[in-house]
Protein backbone atom coordinates (compact mmCIF):
# COMPACT_ATOMS: atom_id res chain seq x y z
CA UNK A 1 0.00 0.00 0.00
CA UNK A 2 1.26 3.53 -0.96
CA UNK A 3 1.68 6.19 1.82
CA UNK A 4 2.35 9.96 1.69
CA UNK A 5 5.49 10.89 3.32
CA UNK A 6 4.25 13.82 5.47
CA UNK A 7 7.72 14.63 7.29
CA UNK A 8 10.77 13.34 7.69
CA UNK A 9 12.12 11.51 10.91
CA UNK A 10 15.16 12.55 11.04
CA UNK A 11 15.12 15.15 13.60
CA UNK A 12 15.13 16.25 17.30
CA UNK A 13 12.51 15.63 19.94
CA UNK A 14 11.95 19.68 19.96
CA UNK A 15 10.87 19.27 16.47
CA UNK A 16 9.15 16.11 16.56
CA UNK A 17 7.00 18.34 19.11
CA UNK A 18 6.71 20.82 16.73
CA UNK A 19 5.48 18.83 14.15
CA UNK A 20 3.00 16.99 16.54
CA UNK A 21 1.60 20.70 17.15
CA UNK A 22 1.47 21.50 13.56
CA UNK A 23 -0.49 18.58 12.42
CA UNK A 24 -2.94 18.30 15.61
CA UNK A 25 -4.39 21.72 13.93
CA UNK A 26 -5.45 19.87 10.94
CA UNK A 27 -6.97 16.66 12.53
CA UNK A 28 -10.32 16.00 11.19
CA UNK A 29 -12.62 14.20 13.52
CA UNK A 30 -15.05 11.73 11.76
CA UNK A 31 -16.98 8.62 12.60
CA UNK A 32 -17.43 5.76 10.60
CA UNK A 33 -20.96 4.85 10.40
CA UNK A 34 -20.83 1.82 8.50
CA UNK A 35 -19.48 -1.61 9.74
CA UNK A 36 -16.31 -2.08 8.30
CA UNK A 37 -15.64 -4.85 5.68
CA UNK A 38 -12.18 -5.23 6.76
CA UNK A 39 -9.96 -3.89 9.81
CA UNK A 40 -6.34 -4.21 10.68
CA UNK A 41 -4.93 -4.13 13.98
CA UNK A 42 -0.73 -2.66 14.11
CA UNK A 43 1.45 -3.28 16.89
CA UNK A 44 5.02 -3.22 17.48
CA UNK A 45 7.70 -5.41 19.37
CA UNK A 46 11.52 -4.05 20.18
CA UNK A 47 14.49 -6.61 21.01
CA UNK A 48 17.19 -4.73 21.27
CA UNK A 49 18.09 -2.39 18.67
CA UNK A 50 15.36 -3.78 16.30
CA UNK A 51 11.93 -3.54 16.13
CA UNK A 52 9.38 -5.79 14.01
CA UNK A 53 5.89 -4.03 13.18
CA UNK A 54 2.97 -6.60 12.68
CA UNK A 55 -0.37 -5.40 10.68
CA UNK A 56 -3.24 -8.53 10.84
CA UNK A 57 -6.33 -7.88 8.39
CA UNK A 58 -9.12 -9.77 9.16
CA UNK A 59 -12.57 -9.88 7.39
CA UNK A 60 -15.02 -8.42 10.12
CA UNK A 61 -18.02 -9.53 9.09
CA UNK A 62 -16.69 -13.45 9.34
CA UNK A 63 -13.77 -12.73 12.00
CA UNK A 64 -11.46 -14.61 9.76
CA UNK A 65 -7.52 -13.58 9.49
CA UNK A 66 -7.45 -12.37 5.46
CA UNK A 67 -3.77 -11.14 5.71
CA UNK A 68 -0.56 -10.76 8.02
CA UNK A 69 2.25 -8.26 6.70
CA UNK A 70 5.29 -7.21 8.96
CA UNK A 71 8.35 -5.32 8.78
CA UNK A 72 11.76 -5.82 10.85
CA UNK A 73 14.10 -3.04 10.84
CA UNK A 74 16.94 -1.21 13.49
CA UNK A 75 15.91 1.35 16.11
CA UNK A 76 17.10 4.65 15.86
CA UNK A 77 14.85 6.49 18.28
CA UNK A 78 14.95 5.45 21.91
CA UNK A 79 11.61 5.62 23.28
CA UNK A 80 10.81 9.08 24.50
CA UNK A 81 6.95 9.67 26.34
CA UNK A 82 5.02 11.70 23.79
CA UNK A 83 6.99 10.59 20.79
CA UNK A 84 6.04 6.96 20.61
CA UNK A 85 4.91 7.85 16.56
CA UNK A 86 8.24 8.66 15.57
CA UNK A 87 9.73 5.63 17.13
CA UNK A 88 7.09 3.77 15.80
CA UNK A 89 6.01 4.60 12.51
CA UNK A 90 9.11 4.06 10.35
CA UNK A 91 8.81 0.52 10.74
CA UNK A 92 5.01 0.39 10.69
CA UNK A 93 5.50 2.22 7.38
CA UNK A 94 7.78 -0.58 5.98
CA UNK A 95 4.73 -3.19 7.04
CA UNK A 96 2.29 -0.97 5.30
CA UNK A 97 4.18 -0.71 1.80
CA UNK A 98 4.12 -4.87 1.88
CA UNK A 99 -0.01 -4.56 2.68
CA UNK A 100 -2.09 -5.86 -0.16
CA UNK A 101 -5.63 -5.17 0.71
CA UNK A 102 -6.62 -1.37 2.10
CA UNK A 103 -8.27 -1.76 5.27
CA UNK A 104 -11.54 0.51 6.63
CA UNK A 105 -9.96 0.88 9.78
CA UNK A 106 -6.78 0.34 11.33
CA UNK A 107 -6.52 -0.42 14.95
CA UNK A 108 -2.69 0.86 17.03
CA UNK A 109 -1.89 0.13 20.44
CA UNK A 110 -1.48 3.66 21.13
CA UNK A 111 -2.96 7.08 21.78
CA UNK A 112 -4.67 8.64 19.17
CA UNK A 113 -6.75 12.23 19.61
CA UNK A 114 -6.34 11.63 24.00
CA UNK A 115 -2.66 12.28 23.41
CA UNK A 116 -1.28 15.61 25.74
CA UNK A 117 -0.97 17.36 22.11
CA UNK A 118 -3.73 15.12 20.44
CA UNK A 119 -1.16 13.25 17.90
CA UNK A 120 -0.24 10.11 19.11
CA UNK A 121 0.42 7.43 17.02
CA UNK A 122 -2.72 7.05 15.57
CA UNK A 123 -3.70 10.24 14.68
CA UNK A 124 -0.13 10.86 13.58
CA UNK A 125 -0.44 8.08 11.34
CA UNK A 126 -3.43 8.89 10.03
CA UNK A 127 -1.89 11.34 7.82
CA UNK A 128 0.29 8.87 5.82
CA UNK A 129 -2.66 6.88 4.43
């Protein structure tokens, strides 16, 4: 699956902030008020200096597994409170380009609008997709 590359991550944790404050102006709240055909749940597991990023897509209408697509790659963030997206998302972004089938919704173990400076990780994400 394609993404938009909305900003680097290549930078300090003073701009990381500044970034989270830039897009948390432009979130767009919205419901979905259908029930989704398919949904994807993300999370993320660190050993050491790596991290793998797991997406599972499951049908939700039969709650069958359709699709598991993951992405191992090296750490360069350590993990900072508030920044968890920009540890995060690189390698969720690698899983995503190897995703086949575009999910409605996409599930993260992670803050989303209740983060301190509503953009946790999956808000943040939300703009990549």
């Amino acid at each position: 699956m394609k993404y938009k590359l909305v900003h680097s991550f290549d930078m300090t944790p003073k701009d990381m902030i500044k970034i989270q404050r830039q897009l948390a102006k432009e979130v767009k709240l919205s419901y979905f008020s259908d029930v989704p055909n398919l949904v994807s749940g993300v999370d993320l597991s660190f050993q050491q200096d790596e991290g793998l990023a797991v997406i599972v897509t499951m049908d939700f209408k039969k709650l069958s597994v359709i699709d598991v697509t993951y992405a191992v790659d090296k750490i360069t963030l350590p993990y900072i409170p508030g920044l968890l997206a920009f540890r995060e998302l690189p390698i969720f972004l690698k899983a995503w380009e190897k995703l086949q089938i575009e999910p409605d919704i996409v599930f993260f173990d992670g803050q989303g609008y209740a983060h301190p400076r509503r953009m946790g990780i999956a808000t943040h994400a939300s703009f990549f997709y």
